[in-house]
Protein backbone atom coordinates (compact mmCIF):
# COMPACT_ATOMS: atom_id res chain seq x y z
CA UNK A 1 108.78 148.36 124.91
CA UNK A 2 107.11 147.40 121.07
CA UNK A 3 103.58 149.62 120.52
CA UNK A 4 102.48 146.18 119.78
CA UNK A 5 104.26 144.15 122.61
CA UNK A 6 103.31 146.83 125.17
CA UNK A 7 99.22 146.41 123.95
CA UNK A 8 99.49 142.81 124.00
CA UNK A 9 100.88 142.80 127.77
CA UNK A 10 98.40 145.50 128.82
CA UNK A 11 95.16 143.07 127.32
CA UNK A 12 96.59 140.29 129.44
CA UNK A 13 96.80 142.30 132.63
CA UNK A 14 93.10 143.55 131.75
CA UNK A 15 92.21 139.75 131.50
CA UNK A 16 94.20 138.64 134.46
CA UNK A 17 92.14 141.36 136.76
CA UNK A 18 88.69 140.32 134.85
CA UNK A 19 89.43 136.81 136.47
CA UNK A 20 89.71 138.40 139.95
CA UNK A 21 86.30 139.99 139.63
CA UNK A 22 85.47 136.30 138.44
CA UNK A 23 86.83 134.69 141.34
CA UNK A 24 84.95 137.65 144.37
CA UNK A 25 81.42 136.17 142.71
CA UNK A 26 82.29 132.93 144.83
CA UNK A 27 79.39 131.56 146.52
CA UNK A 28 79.79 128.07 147.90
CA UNK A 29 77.56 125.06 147.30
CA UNK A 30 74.67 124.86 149.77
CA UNK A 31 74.66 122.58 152.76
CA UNK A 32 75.05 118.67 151.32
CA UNK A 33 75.63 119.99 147.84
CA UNK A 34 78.82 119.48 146.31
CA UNK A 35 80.52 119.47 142.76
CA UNK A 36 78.38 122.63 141.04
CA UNK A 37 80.17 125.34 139.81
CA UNK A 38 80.83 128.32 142.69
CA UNK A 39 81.36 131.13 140.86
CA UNK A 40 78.53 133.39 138.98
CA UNK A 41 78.14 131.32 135.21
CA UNK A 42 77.12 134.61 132.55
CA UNK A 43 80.76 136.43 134.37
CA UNK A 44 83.02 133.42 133.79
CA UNK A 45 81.53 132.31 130.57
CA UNK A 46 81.96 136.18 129.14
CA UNK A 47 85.58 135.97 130.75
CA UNK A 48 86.86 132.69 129.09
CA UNK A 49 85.40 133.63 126.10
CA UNK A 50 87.33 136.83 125.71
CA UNK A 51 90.63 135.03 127.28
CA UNK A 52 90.10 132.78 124.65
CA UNK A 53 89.11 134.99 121.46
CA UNK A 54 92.07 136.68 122.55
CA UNK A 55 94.60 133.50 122.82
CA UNK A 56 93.37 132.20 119.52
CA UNK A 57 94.02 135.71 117.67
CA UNK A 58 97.26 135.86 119.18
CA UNK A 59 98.80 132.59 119.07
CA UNK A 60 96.48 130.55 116.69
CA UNK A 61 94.33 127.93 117.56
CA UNK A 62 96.81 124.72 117.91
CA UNK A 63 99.18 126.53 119.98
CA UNK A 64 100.02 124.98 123.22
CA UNK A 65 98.79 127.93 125.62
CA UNK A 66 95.02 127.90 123.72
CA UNK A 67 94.74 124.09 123.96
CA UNK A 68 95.95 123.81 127.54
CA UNK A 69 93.38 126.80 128.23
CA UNK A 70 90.60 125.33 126.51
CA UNK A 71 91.33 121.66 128.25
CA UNK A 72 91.52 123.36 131.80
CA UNK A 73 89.25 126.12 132.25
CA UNK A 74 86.33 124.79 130.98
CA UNK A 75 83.66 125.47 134.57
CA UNK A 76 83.03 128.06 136.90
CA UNK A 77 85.44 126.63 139.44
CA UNK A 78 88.06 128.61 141.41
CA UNK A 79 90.55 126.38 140.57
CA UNK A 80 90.10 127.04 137.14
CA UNK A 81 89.99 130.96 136.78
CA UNK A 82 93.37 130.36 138.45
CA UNK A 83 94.70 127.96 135.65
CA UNK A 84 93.77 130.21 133.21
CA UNK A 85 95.44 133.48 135.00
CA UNK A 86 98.44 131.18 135.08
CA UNK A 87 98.41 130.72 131.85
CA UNK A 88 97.82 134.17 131.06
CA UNK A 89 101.30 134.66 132.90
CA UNK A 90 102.79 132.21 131.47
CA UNK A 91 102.03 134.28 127.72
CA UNK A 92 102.66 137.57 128.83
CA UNK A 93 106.76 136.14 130.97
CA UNK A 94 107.63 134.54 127.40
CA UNK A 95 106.22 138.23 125.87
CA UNK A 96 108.38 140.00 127.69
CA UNK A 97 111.53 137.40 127.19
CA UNK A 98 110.50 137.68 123.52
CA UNK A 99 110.53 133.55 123.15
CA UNK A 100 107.06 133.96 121.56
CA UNK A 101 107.83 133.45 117.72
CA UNK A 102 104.29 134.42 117.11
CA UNK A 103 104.79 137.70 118.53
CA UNK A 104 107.92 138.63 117.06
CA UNK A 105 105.72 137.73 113.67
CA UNK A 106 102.94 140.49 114.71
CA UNK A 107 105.75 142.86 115.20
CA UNK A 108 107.31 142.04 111.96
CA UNK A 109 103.97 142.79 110.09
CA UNK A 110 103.40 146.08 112.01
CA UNK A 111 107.36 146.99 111.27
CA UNK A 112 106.29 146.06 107.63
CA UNK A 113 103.18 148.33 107.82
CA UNK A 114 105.24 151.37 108.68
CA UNK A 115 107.87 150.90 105.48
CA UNK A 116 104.26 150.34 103.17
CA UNK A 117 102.96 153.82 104.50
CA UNK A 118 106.50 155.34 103.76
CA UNK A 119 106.33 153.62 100.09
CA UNK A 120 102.44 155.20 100.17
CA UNK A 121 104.00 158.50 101.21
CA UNK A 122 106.43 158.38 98.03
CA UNK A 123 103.61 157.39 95.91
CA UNK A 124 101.47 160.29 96.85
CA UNK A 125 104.11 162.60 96.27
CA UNK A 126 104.65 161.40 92.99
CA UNK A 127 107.69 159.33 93.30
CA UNK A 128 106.78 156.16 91.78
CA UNK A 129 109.97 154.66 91.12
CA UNK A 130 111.55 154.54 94.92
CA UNK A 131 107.87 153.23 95.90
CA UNK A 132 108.22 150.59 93.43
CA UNK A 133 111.56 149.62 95.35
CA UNK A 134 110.29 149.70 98.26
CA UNK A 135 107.68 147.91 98.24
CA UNK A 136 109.36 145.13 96.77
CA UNK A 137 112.29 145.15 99.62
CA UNK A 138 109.43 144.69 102.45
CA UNK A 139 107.64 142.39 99.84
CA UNK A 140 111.13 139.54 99.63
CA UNK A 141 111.50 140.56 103.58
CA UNK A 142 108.15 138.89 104.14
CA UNK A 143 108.07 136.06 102.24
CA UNK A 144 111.43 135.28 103.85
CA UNK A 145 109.91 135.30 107.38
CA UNK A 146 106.97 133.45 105.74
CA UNK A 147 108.62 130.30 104.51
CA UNK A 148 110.79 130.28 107.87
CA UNK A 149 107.72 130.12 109.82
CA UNK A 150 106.70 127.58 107.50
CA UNK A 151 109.55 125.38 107.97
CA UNK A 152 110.83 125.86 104.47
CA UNK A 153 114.43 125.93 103.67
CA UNK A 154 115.76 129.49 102.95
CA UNK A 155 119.22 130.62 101.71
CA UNK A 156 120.87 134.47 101.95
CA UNK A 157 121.26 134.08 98.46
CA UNK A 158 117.29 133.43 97.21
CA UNK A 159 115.42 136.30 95.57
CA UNK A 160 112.20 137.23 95.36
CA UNK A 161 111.45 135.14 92.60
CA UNK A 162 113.18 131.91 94.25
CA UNK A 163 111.46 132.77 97.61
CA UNK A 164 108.12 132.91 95.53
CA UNK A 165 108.45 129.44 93.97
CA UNK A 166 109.81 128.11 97.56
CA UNK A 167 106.64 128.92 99.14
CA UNK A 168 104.08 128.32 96.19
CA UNK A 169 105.55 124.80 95.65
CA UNK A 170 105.83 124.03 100.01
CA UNK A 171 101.82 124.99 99.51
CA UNK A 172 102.32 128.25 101.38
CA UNK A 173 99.76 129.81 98.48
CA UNK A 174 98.31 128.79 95.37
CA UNK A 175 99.38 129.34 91.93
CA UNK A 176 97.58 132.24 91.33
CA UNK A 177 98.78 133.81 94.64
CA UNK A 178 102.48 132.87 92.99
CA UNK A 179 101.45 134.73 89.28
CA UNK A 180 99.94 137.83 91.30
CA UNK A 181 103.55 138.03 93.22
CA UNK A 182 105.40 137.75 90.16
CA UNK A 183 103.80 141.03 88.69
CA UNK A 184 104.99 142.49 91.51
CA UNK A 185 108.27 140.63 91.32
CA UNK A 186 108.14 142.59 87.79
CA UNK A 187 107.16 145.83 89.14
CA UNK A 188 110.00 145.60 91.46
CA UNK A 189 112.99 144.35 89.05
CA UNK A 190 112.35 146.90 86.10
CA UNK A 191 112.21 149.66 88.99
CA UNK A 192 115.91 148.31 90.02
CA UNK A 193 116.85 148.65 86.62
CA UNK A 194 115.54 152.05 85.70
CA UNK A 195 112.71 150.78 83.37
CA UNK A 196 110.84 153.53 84.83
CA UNK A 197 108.40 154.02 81.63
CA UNK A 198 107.91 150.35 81.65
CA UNK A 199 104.93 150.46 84.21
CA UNK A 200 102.67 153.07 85.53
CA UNK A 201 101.43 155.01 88.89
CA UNK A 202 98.88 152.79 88.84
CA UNK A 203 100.79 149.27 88.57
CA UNK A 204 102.66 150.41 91.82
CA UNK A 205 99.46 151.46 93.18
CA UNK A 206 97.79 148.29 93.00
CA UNK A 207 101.29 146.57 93.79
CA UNK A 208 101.30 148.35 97.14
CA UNK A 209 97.58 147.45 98.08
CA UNK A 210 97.90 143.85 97.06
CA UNK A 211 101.11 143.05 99.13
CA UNK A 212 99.65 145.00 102.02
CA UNK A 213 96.45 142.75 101.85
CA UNK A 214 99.05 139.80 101.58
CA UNK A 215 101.21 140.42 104.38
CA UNK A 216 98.18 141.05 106.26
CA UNK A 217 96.91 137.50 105.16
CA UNK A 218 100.29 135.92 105.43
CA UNK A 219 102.00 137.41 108.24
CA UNK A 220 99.73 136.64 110.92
């Protein structure tokens, strides 16, 4: 299994078995009392607070899951700790059949984290040139996967620099996001073309920091 998809299934179990030690604090109402919550209030207000810290990190908060959590499980009833471990299930069985977009995102951004520490690697080692390249392969890999989550049209055939204005002009960024790319965009091309004494260690330094910081923004 993923690193990633394997820590995401493991939090869920955590939070499935919290709800269990939620649900043995059941005390029922006293004699001609009905209708106030039954189990203890600080444990299942800490629990569906972390269930739902953890939905909204994972999933964002209009996803279906987090609003059908936040609509049910809103009291300390048994019948609710139990809609929200379904629910939990429910996340962690379309996990595991990888029909979470979401989470094939989050494993896309860690994938791109490993080829940015290779590129890092290069850099260290003084290799500028195949860092420069690098960097700019995960760098039009990401902003493809960007604009498809956002719905925007994508073709084989765009570049980096047609990918760019796809997603500045469907609002994906601002402009000055867009300029800040096209350095890289730069960076990248004259590294292609062996322009090697056309930009510095440093440009590709700063290139590999700022699309790590924007893939980190972006790709989430």
């Amino acid at each position: 299994m993923n690193d990633i998809k394997g820590k995401i299934v493991k939090r869920i179990d955590e939070l499935i078995e919290k709800g269990e030690n939620v649900l043995s604090t059941y005390k029922p109402n006293p004699p001609n009392v009905i209708g106030f919550p039954t189990l203890d209030s600080g444990k299942f207000v800490e629990w569906q607070t972390q269930v739902l810290n953890f939905l909204i990190n994972l999933l964002g908060l209009s996803h279906i899951y987090v609003q059908s959590f936040k609509d049910k499980v809103t009291e300390g009833y048994e019948s609710h700790v139990k809609m929200g471990q379904g629910i939990l299930n429910a996340v962690k069985e379309d996990i595991l059949g990888g029909y979470l977009t979401d989470i094939k995102t989050l494993i896309s951004a860690e994938v791109f984290s490993d080829f940015l520490e290779m590129a890092e690697h290069l850099l260290e080692n003084g290799y500028k040139d195949p860092a420069a390249s690098l960097c700019g392969a995960v760098l039009e890999n990401g902003l493809r996967k960007i604009a498809m989550k956002k719905g925007i049209g994508v073709k084989a055939s765009d570049d980096l620099n047609s990918l760019n204005d796809k997603c500045a002009n469907g609002g994906v960024y601002n402009r000055l996001t867009q300029k800040k790319i096209k350095v890289w965009i730069d960076i990248r091309n004259k590294a292609d073309h062996g322009q090697f004494n056309e930009y510095s260690e440093k440009d590709v330094q700063e290139m590999l920091k700022g699309i790590r910081d924007f893939l980190a923004d972006y790709l989430k």
